[in-house]
C-alpha atoms as a PDB file:
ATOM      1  CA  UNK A   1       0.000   0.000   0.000  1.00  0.00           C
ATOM      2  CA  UNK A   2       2.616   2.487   0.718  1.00  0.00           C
ATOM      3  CA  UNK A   3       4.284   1.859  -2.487  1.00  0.00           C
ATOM      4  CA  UNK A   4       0.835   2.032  -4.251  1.00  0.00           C
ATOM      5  CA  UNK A   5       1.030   5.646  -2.206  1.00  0.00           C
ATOM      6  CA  UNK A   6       4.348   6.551  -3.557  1.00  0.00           C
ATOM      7  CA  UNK A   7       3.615   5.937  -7.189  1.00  0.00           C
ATOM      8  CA  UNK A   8       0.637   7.861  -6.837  1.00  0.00           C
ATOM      9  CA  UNK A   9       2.113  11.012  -5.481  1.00  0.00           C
ATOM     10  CA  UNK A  10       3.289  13.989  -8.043  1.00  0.00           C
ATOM     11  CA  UNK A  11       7.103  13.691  -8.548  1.00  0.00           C
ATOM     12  CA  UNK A  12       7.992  17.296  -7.173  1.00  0.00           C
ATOM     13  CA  UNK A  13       5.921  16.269  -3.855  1.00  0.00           C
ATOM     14  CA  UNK A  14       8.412  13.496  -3.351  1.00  0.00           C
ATOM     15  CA  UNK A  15      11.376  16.067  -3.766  1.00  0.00           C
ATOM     16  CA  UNK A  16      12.513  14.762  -6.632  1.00  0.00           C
ATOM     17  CA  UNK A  17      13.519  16.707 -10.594  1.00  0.00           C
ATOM     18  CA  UNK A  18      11.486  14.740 -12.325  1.00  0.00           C
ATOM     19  CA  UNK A  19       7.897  15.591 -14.477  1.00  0.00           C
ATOM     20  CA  UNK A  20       7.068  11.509 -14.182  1.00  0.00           C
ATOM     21  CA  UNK A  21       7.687   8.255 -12.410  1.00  0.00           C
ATOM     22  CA  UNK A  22       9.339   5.366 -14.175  1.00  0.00           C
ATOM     23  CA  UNK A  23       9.258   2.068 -12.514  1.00  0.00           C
ATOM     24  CA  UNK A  24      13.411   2.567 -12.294  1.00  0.00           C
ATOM     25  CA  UNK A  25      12.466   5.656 -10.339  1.00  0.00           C
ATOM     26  CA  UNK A  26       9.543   4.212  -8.158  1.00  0.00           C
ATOM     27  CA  UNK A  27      11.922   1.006  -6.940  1.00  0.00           C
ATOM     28  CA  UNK A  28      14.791   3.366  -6.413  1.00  0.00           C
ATOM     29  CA  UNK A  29      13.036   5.465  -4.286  1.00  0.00           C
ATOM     30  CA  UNK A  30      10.936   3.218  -2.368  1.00  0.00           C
ATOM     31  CA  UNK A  31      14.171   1.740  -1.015  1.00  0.00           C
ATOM     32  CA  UNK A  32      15.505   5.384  -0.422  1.00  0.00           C
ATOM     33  CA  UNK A  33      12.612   5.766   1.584  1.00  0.00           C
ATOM     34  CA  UNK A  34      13.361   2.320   3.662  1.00  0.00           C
ATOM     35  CA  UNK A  35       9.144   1.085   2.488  1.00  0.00           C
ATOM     36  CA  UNK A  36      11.261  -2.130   1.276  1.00  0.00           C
ATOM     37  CA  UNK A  37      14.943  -3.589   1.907  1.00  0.00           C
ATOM     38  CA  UNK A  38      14.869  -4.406  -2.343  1.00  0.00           C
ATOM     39  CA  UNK A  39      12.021  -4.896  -4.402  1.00  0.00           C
ATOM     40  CA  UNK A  40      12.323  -6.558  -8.042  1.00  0.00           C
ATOM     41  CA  UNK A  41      11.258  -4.690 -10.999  1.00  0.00           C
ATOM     42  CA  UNK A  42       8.815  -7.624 -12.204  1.00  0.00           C
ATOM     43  CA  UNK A  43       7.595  -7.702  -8.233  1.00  0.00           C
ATOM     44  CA  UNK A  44       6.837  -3.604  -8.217  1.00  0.00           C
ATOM     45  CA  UNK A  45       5.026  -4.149 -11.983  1.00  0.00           C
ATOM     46  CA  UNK A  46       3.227  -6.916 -10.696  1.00  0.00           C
ATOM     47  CA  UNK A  47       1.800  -4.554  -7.669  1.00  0.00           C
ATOM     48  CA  UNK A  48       1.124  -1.906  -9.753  1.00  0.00           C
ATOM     49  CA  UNK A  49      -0.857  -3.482 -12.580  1.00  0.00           C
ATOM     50  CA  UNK A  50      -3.014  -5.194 -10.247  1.00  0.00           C
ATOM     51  CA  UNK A  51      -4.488  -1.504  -9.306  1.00  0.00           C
ATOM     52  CA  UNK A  52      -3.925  -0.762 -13.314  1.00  0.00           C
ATOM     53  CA  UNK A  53      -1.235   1.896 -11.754  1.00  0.00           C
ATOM     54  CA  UNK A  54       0.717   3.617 -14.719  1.00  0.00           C
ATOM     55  CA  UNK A  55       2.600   6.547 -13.227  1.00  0.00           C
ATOM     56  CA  UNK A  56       4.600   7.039 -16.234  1.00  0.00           C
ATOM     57  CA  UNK A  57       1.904   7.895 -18.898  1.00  0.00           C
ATOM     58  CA  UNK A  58      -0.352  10.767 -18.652  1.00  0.00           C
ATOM     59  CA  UNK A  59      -2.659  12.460 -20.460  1.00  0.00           C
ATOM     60  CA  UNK A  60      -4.013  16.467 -20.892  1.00  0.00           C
ATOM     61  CA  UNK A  61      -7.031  17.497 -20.133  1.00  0.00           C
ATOM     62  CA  UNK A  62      -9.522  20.451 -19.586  1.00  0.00           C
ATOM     63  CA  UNK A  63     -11.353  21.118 -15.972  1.00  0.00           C
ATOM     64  CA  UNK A  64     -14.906  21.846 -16.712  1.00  0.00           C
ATOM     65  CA  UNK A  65     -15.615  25.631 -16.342  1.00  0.00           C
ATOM     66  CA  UNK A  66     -19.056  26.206 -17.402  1.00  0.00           C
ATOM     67  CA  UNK A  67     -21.210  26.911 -14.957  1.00  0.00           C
ATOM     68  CA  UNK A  68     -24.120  24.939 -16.781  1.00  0.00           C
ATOM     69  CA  UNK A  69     -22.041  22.143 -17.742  1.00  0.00           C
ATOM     70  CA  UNK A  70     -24.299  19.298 -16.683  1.00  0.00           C
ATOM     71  CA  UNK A  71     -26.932  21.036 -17.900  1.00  0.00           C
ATOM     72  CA  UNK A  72     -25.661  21.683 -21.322  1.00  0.00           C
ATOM     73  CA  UNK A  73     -23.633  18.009 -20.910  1.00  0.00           C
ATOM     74  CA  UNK A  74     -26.890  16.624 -19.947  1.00  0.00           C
ATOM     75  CA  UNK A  75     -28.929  17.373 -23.294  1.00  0.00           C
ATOM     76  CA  UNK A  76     -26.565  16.367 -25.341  1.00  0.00           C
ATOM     77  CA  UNK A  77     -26.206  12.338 -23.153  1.00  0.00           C
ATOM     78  CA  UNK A  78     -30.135  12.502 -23.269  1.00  0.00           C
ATOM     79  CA  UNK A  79     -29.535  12.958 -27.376  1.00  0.00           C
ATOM     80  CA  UNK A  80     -27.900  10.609 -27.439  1.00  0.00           C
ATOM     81  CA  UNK A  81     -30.115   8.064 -25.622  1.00  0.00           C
ATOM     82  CA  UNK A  82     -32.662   9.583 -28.237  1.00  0.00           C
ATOM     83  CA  UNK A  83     -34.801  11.416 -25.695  1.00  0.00           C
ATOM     84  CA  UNK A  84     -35.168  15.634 -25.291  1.00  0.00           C
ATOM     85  CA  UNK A  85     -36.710  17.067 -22.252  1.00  0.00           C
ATOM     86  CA  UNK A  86     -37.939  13.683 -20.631  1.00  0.00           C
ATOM     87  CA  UNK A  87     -39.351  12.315 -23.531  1.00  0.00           C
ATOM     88  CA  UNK A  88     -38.417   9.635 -26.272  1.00  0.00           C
ATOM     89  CA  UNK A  89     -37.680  11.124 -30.057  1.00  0.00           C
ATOM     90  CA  UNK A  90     -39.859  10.511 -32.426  1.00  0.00           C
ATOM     91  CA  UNK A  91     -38.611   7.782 -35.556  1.00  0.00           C
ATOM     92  CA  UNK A  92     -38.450  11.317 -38.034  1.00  0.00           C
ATOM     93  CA  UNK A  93     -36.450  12.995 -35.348  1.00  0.00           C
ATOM     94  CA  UNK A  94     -32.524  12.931 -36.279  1.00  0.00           C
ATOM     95  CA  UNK A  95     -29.595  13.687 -34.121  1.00  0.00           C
ATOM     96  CA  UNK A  96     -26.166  15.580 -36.092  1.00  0.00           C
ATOM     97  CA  UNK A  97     -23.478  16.150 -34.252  1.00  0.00           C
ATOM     98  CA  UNK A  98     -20.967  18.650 -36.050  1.00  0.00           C
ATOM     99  CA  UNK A  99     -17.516  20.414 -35.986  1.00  0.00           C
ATOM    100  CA  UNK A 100     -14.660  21.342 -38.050  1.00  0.00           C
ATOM    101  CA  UNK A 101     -11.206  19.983 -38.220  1.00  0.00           C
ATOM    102  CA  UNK A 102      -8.961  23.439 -38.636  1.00  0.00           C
ATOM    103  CA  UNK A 103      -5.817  23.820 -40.501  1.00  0.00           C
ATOM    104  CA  UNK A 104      -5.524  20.574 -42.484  1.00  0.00           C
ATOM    105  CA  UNK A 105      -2.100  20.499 -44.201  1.00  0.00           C
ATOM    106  CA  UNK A 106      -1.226  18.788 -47.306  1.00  0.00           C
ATOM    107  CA  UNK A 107       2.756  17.955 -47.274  1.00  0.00           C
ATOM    108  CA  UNK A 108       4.193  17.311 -50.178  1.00  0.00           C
ATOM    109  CA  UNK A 109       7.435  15.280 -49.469  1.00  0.00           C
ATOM    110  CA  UNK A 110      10.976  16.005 -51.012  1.00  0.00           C
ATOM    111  CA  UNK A 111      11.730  12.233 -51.603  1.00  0.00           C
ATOM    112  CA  UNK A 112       8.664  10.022 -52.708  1.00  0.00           C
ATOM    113  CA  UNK A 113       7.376   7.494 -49.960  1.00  0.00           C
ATOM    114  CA  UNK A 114       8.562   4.091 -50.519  1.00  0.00           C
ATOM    115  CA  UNK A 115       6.199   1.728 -49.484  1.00  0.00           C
ATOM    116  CA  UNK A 116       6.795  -0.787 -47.045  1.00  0.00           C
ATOM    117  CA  UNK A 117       8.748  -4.191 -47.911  1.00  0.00           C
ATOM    118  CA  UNK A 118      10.014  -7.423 -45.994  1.00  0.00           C
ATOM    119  CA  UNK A 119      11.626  -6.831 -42.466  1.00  0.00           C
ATOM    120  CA  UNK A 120      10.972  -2.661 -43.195  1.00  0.00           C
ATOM    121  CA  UNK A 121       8.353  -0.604 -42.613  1.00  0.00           C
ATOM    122  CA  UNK A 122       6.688   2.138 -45.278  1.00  0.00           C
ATOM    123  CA  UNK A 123       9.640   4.955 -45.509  1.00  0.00           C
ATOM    124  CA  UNK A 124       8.057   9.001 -45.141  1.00  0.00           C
ATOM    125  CA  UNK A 125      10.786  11.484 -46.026  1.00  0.00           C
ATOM    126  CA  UNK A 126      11.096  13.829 -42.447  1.00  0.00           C
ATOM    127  CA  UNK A 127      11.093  17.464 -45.089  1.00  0.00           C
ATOM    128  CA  UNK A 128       8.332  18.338 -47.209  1.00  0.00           C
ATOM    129  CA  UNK A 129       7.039  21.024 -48.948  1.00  0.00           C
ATOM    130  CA  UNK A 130       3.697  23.367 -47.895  1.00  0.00           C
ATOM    131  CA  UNK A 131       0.937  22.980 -50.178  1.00  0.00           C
ATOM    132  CA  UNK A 132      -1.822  25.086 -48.572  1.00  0.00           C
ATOM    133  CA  UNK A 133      -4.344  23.596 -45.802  1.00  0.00           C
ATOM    134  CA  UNK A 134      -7.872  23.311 -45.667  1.00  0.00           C
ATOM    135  CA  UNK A 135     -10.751  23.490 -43.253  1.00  0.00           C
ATOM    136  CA  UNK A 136     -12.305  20.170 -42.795  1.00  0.00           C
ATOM    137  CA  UNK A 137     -16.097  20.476 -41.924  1.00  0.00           C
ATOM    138  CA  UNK A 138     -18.009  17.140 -41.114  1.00  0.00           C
ATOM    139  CA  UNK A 139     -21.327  15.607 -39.546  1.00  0.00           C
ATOM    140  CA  UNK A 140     -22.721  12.626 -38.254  1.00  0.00           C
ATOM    141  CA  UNK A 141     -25.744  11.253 -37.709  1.00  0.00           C
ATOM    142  CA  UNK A 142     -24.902  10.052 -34.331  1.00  0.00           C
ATOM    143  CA  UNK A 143     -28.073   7.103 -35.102  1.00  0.00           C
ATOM    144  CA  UNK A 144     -27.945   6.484 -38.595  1.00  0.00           C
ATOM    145  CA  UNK A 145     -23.919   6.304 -39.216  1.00  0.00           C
ATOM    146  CA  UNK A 146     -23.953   8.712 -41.821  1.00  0.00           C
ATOM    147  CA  UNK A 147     -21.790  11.445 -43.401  1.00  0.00           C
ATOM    148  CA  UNK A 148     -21.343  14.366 -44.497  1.00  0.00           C
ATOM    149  CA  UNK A 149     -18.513  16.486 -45.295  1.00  0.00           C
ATOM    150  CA  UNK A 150     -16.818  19.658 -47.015  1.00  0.00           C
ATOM    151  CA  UNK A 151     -13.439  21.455 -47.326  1.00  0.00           C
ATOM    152  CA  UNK A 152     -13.314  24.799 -47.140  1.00  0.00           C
ATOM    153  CA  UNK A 153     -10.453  27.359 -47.249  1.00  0.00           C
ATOM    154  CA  UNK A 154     -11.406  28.354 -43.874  1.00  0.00           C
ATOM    155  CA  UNK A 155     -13.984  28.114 -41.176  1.00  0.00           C
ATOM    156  CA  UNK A 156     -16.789  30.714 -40.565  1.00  0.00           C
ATOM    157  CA  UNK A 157     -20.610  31.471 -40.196  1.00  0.00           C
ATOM    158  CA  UNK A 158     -20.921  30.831 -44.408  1.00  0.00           C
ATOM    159  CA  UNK A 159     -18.821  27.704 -44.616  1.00  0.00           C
ATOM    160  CA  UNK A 160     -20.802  26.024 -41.382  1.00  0.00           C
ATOM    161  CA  UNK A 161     -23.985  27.067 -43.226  1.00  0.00           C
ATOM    162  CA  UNK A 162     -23.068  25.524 -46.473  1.00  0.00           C
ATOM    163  CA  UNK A 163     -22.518  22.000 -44.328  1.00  0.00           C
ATOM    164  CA  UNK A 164     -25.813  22.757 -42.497  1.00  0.00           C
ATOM    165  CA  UNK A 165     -27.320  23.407 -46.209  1.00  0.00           C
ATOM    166  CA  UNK A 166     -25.600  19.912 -47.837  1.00  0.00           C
ATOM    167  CA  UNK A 167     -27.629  18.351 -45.083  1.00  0.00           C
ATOM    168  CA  UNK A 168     -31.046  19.415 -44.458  1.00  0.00           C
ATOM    169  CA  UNK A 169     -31.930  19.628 -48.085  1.00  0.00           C
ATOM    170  CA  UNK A 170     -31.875  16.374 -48.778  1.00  0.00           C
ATOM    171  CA  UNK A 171     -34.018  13.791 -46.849  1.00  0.00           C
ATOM    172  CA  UNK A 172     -34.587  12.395 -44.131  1.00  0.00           C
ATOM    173  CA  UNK A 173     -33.657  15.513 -42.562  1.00  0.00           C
ATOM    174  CA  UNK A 174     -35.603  17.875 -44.924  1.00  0.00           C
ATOM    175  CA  UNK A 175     -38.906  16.745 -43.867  1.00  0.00           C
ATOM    176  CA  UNK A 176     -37.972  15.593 -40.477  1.00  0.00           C
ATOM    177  CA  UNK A 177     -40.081  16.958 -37.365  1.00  0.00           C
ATOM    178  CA  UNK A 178     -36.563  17.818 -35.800  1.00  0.00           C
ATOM    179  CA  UNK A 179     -33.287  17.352 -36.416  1.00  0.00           C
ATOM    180  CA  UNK A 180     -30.894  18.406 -33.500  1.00  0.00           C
ATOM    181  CA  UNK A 181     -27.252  19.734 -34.062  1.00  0.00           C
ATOM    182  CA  UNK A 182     -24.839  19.272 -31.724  1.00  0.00           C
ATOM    183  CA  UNK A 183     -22.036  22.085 -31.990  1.00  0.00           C
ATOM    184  CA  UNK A 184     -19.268  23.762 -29.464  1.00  0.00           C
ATOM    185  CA  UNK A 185     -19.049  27.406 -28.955  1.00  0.00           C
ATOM    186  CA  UNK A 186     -16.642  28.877 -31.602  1.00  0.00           C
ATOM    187  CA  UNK A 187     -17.391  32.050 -33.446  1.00  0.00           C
ATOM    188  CA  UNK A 188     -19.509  30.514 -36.422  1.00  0.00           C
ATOM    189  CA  UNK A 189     -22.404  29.035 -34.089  1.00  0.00           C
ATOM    190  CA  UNK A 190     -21.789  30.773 -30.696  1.00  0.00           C
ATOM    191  CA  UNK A 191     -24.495  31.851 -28.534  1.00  0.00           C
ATOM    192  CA  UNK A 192     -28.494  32.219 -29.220  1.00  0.00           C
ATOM    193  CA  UNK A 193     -27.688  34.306 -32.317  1.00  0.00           C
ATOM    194  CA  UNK A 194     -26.274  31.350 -33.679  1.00  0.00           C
ATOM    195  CA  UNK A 195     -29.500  29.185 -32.579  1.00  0.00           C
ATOM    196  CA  UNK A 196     -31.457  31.529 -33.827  1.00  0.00           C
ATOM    197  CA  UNK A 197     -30.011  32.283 -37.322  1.00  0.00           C
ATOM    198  CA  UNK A 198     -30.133  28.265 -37.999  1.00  0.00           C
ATOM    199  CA  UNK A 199     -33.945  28.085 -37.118  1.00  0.00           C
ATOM    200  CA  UNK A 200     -34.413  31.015 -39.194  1.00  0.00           C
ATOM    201  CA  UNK A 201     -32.728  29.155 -42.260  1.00  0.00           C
ATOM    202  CA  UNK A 202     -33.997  25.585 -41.491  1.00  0.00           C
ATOM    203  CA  UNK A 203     -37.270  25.290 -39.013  1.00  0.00           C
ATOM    204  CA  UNK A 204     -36.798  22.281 -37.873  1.00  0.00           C
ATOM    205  CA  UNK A 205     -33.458  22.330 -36.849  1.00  0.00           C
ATOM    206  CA  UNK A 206     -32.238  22.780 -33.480  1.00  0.00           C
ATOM    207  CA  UNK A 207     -28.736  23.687 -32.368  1.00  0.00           C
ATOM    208  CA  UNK A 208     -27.813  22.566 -29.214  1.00  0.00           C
ATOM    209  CA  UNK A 209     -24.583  23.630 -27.799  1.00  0.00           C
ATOM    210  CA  UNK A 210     -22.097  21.477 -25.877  1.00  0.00           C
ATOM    211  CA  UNK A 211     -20.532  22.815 -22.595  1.00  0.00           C
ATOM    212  CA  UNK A 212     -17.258  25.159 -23.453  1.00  0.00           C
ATOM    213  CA  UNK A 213     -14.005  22.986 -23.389  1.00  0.00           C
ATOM    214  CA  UNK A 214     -16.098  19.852 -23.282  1.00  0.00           C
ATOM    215  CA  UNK A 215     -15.574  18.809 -27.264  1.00  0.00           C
ATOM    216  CA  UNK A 216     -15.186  14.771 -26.067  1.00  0.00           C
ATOM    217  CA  UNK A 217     -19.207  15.436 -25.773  1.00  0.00           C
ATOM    218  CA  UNK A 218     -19.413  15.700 -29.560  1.00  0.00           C
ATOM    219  CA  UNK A 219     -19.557  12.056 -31.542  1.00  0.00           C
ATOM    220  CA  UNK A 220     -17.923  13.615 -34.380  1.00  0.00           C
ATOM    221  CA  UNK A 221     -14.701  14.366 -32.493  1.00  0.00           C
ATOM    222  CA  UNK A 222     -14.277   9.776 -33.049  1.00  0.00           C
ATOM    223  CA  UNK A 223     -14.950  10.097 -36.589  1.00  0.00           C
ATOM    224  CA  UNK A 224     -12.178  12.919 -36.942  1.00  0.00           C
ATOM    225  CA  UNK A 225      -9.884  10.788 -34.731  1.00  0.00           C
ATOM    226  CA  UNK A 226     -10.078   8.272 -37.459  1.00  0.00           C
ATOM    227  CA  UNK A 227      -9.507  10.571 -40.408  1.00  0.00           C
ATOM    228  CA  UNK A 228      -6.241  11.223 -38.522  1.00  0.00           C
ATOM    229  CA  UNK A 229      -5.079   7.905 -38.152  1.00  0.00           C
ATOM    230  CA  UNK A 230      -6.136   6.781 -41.572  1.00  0.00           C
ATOM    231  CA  UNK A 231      -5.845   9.635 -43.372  1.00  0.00           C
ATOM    232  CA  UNK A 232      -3.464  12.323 -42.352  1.00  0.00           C
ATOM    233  CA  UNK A 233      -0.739  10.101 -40.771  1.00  0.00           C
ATOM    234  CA  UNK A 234       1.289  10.003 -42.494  1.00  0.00           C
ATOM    235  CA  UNK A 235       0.797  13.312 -44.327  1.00  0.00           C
ATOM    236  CA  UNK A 236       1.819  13.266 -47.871  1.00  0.00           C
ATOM    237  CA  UNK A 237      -0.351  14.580 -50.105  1.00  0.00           C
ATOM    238  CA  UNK A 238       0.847  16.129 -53.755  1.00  0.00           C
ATOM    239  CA  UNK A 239      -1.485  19.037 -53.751  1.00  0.00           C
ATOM    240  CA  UNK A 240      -4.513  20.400 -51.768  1.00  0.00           C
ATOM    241  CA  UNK A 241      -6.657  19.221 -54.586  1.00  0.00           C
ATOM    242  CA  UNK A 242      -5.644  15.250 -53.543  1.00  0.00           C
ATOM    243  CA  UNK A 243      -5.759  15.959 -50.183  1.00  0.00           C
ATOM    244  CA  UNK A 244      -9.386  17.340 -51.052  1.00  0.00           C
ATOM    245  CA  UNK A 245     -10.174  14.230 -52.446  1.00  0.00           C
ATOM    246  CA  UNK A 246      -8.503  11.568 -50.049  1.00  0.00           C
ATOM    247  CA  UNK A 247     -10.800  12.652 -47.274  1.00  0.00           C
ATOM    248  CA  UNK A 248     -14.279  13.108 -49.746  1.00  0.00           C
ATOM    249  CA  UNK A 249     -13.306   9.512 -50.670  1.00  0.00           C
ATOM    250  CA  UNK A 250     -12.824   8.167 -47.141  1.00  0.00           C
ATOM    251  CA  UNK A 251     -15.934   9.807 -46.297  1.00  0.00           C
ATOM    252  CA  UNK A 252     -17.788   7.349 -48.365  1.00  0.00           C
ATOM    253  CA  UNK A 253     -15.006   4.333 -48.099  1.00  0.00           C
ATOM    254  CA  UNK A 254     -15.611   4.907 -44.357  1.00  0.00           C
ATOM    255  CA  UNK A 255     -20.122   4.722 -44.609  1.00  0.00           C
ATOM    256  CA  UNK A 256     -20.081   1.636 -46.708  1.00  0.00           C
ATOM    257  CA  UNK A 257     -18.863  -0.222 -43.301  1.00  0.00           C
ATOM    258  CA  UNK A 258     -20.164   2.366 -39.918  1.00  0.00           C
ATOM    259  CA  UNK A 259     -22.120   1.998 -37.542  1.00  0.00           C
ATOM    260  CA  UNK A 260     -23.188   4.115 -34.868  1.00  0.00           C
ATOM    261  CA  UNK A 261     -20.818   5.012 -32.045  1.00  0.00           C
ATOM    262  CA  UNK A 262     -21.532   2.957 -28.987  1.00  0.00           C
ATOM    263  CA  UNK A 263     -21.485   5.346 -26.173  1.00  0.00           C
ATOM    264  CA  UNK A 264     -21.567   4.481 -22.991  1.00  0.00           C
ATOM    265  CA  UNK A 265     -21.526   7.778 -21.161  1.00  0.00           C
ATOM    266  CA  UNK A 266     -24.516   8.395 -19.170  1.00  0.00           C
ATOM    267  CA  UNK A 267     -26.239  10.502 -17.020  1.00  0.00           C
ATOM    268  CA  UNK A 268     -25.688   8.373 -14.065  1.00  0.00           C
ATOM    269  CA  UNK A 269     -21.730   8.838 -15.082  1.00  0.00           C
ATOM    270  CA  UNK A 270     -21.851  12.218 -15.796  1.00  0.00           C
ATOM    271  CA  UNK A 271     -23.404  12.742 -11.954  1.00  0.00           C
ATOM    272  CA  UNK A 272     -20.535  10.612 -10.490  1.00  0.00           C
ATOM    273  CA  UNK A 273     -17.670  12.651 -12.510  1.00  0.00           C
ATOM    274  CA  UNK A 274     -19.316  16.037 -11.641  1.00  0.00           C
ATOM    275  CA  UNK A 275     -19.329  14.768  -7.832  1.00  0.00           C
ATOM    276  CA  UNK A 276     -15.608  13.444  -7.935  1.00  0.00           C
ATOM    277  CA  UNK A 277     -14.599  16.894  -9.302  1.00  0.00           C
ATOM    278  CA  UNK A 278     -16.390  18.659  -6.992  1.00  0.00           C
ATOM    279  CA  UNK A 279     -13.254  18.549  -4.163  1.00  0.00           C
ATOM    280  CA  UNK A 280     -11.405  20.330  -6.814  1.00  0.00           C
ATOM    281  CA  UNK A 281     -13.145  22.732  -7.660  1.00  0.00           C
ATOM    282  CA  UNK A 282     -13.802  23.977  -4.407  1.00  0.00           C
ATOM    283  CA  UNK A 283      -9.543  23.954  -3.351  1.00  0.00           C
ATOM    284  CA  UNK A 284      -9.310  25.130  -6.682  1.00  0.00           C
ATOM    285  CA  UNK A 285     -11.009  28.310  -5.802  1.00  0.00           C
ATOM    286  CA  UNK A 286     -10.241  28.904  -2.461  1.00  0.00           C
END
């Protein structure tokens, strides 16, 4: 238990120069501290993993600042269940959830790629040359798994509108009795103008905005996780016209196989998250 302690503690806390904890550092210092005599490597990994203890890995992340986050948080996780205000969607109401992917580069390498070959793996040449970037708008029907997509040479109110337009004048979603867009806050759909300006455009859409610095709310955040694994890494695209293309074409490449997200979050998990943070937020501000 005390080493469980120790690997748990932040680095500086322990008096030590370091930004993580290795296992080397962890089983030299629990013996500093006299916890143990000597401890083997495979004995302190064994102890460790059976808490699923990883002190050296970490990962960023955002504190929740909005003061109606689990309202705004809780919309979008009843959305998703397919209800709105305490009751079940209808079968002609749709749920969209949309964003853009900024500054999407195409890199033209100096050397071709070679591709990959017995015993070596596809070779990227490190220098490349700028070809322009573009703005990478997308949205998903969180229930249907469907897709929809445009580059643009940047974001704004008229590009967002265009991707809104691509969608709701085709059907379903042009005759639909609601179809519910799930957006973050940045300038192109901020704020009831924003909310209002859609309705204005489409009736039956309604925007529904996620809590600010909460984008892991919004489905479409996966999809563009994938475009970046099997798109954009590696990067090497001739032009901004193929680069154009590649993702159009994995758009539909990706469809022919989808299915819709299974998410897991809840209400019930949103409560217990908001009540663990809670602590925090209150040293946080005192």
């Amino acid at each position: 238990m005390q080493v469980k302690a120790l690997a748990c503690e932040l680095p500086h806390r322990l008096g030590l120069p370091l930004s993580r904890l290795s296992l080397a550092d962890i089983q030299r210092e629990v013996a500093a501290q006299g916890i143990v005599a000597q401890v083997s490597g495979t004995t302190l990994w064994r102890w460790l993993s059976a808490d699923a203890l990883r002190p050296w890995q970490h990962r960023s992340w955002i504190f929740p600042r909005d003061p109606d986050f689990a309202l705004k948080a809780g919309r979008i996780l009843d959305l998703y269940a397919r209800l709105w205000q305490g009751a079940p969607l209808q079968s002609n109401d749709f749920v969209i959830s949309a964003d853009e992917k900024t500054s999407v580069q195409a890199r033209r390498r100096k050397q071709p790629t070679v591709p990959p070959a017995a015993g070596r793996p596809m070779r990227v040449e490190h220098e490349y040359f700028r070809e322009g970037a573009w703005t990478y708008l997308a949205a998903w029907d969180v229930h249907r798994a469907k897709l929809f997509g445009r580059c643009e040479k940047k974001g704004g109110i008229a590009p967002t509108d265009r991707l809104l337009a691509e969608v709701m004048s085709q059907e379903p979603y042009k005759s639909a009795h609601r179809v519910f867009w799930i957006m973050d806050n940045c300038s192109a759909h901020r704020g009831q103008r924003a909310v209002e300006r859609i309705r204005s455009r489409w009736p039956n859409a309604i925007l529904v905005h996620t809590p600010i610095h909460a984008s892991w709310l919004n489905q479409v955040e996966i999809y563009f996780s994938i475009v970046q694994r099997k798109v954009l890494t590696p990067n090497d695209f001739s032009s901004l016209a193929q680069l154009e293309q590649r993702l159009l074409d994995f758009q539909k490449h990706y469809e022919q196989t989808a299915t819709p997200f299974q998410w897991t979050f809840t209400r019930n998990d949103l409560s217990a998250l908001l009540a663990k943070l809670q602590p925090q937020a209150i040293a946080a501000a005192a």
